[in-house]
C-alpha atoms as a PDB file:
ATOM      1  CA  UNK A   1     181.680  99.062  83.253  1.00  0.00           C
ATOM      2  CA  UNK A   2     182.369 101.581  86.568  1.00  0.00           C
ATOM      3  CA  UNK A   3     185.691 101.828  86.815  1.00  0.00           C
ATOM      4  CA  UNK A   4     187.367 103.208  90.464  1.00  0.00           C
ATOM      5  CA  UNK A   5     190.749 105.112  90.452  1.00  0.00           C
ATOM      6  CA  UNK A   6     192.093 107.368  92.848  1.00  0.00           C
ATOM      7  CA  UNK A   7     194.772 108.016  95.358  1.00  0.00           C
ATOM      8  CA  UNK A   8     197.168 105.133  96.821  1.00  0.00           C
ATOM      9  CA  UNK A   9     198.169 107.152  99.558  1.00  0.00           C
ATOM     10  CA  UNK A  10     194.902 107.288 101.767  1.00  0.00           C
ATOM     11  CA  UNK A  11     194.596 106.946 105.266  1.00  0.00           C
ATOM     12  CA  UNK A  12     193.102 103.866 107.117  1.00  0.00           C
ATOM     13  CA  UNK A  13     190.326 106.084 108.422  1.00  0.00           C
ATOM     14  CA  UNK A  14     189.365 107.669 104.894  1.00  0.00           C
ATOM     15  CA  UNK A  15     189.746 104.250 103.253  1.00  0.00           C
ATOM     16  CA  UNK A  16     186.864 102.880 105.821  1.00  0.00           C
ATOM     17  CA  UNK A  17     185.002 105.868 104.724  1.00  0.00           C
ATOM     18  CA  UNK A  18     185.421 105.304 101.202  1.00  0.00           C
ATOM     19  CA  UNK A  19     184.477 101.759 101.117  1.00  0.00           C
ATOM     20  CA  UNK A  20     181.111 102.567 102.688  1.00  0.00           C
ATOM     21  CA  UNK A  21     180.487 105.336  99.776  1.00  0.00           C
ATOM     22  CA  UNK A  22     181.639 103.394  97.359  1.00  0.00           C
ATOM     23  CA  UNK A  23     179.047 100.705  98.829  1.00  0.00           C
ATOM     24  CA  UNK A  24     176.607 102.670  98.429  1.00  0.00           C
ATOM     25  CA  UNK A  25     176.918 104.286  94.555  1.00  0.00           C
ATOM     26  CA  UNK A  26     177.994 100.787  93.318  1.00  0.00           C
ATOM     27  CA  UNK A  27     174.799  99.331  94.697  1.00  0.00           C
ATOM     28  CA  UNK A  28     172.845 101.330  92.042  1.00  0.00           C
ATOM     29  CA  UNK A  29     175.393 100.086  89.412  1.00  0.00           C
ATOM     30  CA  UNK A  30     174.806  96.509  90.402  1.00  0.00           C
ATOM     31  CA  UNK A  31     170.949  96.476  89.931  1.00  0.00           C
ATOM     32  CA  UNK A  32     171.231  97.561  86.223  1.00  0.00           C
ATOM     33  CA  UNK A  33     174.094  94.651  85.930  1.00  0.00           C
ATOM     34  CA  UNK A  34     177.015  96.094  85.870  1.00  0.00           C
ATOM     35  CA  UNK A  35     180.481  95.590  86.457  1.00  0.00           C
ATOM     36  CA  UNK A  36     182.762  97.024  88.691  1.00  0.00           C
ATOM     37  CA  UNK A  37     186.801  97.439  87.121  1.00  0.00           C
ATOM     38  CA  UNK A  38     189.829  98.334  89.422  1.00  0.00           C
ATOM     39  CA  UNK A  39     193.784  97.784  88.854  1.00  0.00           C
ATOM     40  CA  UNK A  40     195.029  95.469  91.220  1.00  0.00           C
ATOM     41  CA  UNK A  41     196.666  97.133  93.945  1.00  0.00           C
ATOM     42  CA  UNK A  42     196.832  97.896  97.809  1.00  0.00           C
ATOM     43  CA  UNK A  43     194.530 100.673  99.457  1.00  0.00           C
ATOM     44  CA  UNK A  44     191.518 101.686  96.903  1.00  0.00           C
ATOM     45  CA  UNK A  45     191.494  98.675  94.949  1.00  0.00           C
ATOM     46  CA  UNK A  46     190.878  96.497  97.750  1.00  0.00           C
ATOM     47  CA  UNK A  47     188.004  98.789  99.616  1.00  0.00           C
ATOM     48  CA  UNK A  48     186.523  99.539  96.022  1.00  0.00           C
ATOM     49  CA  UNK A  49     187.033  95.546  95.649  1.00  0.00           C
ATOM     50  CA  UNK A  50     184.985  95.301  99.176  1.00  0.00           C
ATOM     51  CA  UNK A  51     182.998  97.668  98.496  1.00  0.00           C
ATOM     52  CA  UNK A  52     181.609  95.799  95.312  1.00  0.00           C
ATOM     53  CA  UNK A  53     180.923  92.289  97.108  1.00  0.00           C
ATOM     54  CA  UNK A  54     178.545  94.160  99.280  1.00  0.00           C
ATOM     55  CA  UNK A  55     177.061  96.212  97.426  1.00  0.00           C
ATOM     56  CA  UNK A  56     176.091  92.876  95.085  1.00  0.00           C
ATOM     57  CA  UNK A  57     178.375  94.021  92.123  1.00  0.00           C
ATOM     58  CA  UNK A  58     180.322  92.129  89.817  1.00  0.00           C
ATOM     59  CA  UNK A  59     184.058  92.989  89.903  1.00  0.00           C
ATOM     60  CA  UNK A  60     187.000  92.721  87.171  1.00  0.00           C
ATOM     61  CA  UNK A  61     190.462  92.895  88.462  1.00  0.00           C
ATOM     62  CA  UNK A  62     193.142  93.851  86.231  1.00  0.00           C
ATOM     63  CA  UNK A  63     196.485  92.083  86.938  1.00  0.00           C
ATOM     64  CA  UNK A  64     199.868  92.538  85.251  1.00  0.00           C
ATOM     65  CA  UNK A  65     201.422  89.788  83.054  1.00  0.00           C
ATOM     66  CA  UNK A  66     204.267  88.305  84.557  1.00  0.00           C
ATOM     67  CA  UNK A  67     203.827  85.206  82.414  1.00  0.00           C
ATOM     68  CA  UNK A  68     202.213  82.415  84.960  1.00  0.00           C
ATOM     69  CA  UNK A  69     202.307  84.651  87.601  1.00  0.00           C
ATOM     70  CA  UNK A  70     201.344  88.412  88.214  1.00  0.00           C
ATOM     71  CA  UNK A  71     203.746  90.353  88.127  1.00  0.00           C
ATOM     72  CA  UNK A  72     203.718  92.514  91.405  1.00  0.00           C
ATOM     73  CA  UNK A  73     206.280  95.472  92.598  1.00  0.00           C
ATOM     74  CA  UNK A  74     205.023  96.139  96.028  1.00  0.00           C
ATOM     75  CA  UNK A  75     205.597  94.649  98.964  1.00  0.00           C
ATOM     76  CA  UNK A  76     202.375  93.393 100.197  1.00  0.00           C
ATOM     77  CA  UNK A  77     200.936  93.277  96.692  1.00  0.00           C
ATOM     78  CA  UNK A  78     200.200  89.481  96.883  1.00  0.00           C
ATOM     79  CA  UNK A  79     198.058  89.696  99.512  1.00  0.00           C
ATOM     80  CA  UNK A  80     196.065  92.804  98.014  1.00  0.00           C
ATOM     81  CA  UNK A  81     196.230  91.059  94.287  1.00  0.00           C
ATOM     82  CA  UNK A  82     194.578  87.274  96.406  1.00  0.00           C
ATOM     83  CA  UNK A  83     191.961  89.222  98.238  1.00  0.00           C
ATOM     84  CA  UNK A  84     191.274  90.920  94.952  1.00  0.00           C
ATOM     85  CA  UNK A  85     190.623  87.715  92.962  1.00  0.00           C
ATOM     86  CA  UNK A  86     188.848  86.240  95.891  1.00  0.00           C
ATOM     87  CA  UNK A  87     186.431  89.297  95.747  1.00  0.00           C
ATOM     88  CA  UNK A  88     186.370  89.177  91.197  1.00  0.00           C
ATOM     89  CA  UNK A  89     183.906  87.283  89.390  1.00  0.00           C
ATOM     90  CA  UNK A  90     186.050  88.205  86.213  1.00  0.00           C
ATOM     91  CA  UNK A  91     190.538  88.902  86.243  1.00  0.00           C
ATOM     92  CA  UNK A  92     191.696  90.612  83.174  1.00  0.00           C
ATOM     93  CA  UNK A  93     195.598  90.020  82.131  1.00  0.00           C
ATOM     94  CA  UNK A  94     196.984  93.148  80.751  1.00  0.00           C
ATOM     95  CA  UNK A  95     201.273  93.403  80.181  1.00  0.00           C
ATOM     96  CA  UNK A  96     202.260  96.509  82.133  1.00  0.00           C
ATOM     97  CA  UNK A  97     204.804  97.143  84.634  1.00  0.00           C
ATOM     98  CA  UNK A  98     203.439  97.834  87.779  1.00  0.00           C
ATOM     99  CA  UNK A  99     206.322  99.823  88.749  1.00  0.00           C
ATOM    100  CA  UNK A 100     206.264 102.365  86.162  1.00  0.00           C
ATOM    101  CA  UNK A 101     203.833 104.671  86.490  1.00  0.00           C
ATOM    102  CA  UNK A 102     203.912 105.623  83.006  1.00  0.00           C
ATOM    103  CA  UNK A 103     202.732 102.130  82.010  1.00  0.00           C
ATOM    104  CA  UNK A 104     199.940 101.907  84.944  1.00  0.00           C
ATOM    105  CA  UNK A 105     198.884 105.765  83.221  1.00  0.00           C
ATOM    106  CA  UNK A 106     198.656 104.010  79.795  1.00  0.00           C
ATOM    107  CA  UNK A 107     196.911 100.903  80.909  1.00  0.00           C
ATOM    108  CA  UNK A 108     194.441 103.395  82.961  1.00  0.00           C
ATOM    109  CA  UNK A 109     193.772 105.536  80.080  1.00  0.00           C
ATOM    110  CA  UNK A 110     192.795 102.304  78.193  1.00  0.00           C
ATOM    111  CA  UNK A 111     190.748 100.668  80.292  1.00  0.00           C
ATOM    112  CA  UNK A 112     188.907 104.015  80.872  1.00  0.00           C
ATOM    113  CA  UNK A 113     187.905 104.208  77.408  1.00  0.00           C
ATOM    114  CA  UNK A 114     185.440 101.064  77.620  1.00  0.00           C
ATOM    115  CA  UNK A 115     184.085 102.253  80.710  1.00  0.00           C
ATOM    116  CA  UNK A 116     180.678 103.791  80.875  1.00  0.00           C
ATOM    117  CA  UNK A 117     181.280 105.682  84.498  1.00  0.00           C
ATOM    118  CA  UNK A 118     184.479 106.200  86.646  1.00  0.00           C
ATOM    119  CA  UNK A 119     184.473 106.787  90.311  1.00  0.00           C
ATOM    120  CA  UNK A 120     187.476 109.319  91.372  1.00  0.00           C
ATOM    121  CA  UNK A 121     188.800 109.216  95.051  1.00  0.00           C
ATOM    122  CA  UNK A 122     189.870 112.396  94.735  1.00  0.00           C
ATOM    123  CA  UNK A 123     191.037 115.470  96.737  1.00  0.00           C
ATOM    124  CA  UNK A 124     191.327 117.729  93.896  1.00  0.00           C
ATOM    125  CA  UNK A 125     194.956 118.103  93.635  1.00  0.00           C
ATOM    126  CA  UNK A 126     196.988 118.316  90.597  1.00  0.00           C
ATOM    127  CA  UNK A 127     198.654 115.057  89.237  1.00  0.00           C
ATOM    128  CA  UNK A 128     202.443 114.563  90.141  1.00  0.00           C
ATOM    129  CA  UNK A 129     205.485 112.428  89.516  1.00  0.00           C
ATOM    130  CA  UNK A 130     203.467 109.906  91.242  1.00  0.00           C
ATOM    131  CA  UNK A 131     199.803 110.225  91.502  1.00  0.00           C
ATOM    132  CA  UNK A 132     197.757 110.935  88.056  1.00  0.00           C
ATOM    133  CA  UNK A 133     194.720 110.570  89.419  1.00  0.00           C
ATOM    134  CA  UNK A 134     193.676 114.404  88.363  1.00  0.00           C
ATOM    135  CA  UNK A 135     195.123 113.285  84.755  1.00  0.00           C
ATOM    136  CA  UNK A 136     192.397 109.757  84.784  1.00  0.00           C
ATOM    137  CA  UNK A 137     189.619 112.627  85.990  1.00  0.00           C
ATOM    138  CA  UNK A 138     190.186 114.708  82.820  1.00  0.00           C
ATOM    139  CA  UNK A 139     191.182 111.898  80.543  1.00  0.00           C
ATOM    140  CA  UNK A 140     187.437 110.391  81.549  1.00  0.00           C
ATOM    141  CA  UNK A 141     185.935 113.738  81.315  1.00  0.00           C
ATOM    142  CA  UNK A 142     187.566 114.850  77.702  1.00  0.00           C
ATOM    143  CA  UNK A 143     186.068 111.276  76.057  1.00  0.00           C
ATOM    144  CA  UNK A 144     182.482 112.213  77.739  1.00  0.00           C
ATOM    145  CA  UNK A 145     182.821 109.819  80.309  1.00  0.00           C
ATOM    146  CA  UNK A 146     180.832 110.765  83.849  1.00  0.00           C
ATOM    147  CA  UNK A 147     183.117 111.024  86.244  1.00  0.00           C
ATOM    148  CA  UNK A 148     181.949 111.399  89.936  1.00  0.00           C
ATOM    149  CA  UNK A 149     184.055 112.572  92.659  1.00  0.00           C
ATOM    150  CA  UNK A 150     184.066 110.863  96.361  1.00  0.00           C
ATOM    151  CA  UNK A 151     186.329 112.820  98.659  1.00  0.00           C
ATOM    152  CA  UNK A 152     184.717 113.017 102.116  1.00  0.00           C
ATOM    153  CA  UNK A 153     184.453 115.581 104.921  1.00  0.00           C
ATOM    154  CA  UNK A 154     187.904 114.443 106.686  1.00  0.00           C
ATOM    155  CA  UNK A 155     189.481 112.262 104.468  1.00  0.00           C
ATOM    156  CA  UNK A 156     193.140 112.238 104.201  1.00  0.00           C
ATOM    157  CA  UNK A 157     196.490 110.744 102.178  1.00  0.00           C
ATOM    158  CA  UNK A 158     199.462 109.365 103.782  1.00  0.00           C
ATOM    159  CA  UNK A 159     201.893 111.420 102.170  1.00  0.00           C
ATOM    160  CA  UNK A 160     200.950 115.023 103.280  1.00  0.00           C
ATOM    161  CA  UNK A 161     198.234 117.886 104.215  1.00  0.00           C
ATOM    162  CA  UNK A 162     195.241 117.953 102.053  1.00  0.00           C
ATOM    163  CA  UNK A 163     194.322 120.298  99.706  1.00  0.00           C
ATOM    164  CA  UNK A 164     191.387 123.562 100.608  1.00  0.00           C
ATOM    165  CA  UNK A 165     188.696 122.770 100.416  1.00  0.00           C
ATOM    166  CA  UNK A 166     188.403 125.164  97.408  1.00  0.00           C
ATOM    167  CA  UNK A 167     190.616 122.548  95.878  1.00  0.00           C
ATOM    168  CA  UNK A 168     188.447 119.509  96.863  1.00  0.00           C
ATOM    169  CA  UNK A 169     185.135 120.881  95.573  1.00  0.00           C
ATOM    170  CA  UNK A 170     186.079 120.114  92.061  1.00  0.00           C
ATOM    171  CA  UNK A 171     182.946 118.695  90.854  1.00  0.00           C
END
């Protein structure tokens, strides 16, 4: 299992970017037969959910148990959670509440454990009261999981300046 975590914030522009990376690395993934695993969401999981199709790679989507339905906090989460399980050959039902991030940290850290490789879109910045993206990048790490890094020359998040580059070249 590859699973794909990263920022929510990006940037149209560094989203189109990051779909064509992630393209290309889950290509190699999809020849040996593996399986692709993102949280449902807008942004990341959708590219990485894109990203997948194309590249010939199964996909599991992880929604959140809301009973019959999924249980989604975000306005214009439908949409990303339908083009999700348009794009999965496999949905996963986990109870979490999408709007605490505490849960969606938990939930990460567990799926994470079953997963052989994770793919971090990540500018190298510490985790905060709202991103823990640098937290699923060392969680991974400290079980032995290979973690690799896509941040590209340009890329940008919604909510602010990027980090130096000193910052991004976390490998």
């Amino acid at each position: 299992m590859i699973a794909v975590v990263g920022h929510r914030d990006l940037t149209e522009w560094t989203l189109g970017r990051i779909e064509e990376e992630l393209r290309t690395r889950l290509a190699r993934f999809a020849e040996a037969g593996s399986t692709g695993l993102v949280r449902v969401g807008q942004g990341l999981p959708v590219a990485a959910g894109r990203a997948a199709r194309k590249a010939g790679l199964a996909l599991m989507t992880v929604l959140p148990d809301g009973g019959r339905l999924p249980a989604l906090s975000r306005p214009g989460g439908a949409r990303a959670a339908g083009e999700l399980l348009l794009l999965s050959q496999r949905v996963r039902w986990e109870e979490y509440d999408p709007a605490d991030r505490d849960a969606c940290v938990r939930l990460d850290e567990r799926l994470l454990r079953g997963c052989a490789r994770v793919l971090a879109v990540w500018d190298g910045s510490p985790s905060d009261g709202r991103d823990a993206t640098a937290h699923l990048v060392a969680f991974a790490r400290s079980l032995g999981i290979e973690v690799e890094v896509l941040w590209p020359d340009g890329a940008e998040r919604t909510a602010g300046a990027t980090p130096s580059a000193a910052a991004r070249a976390v490998p």
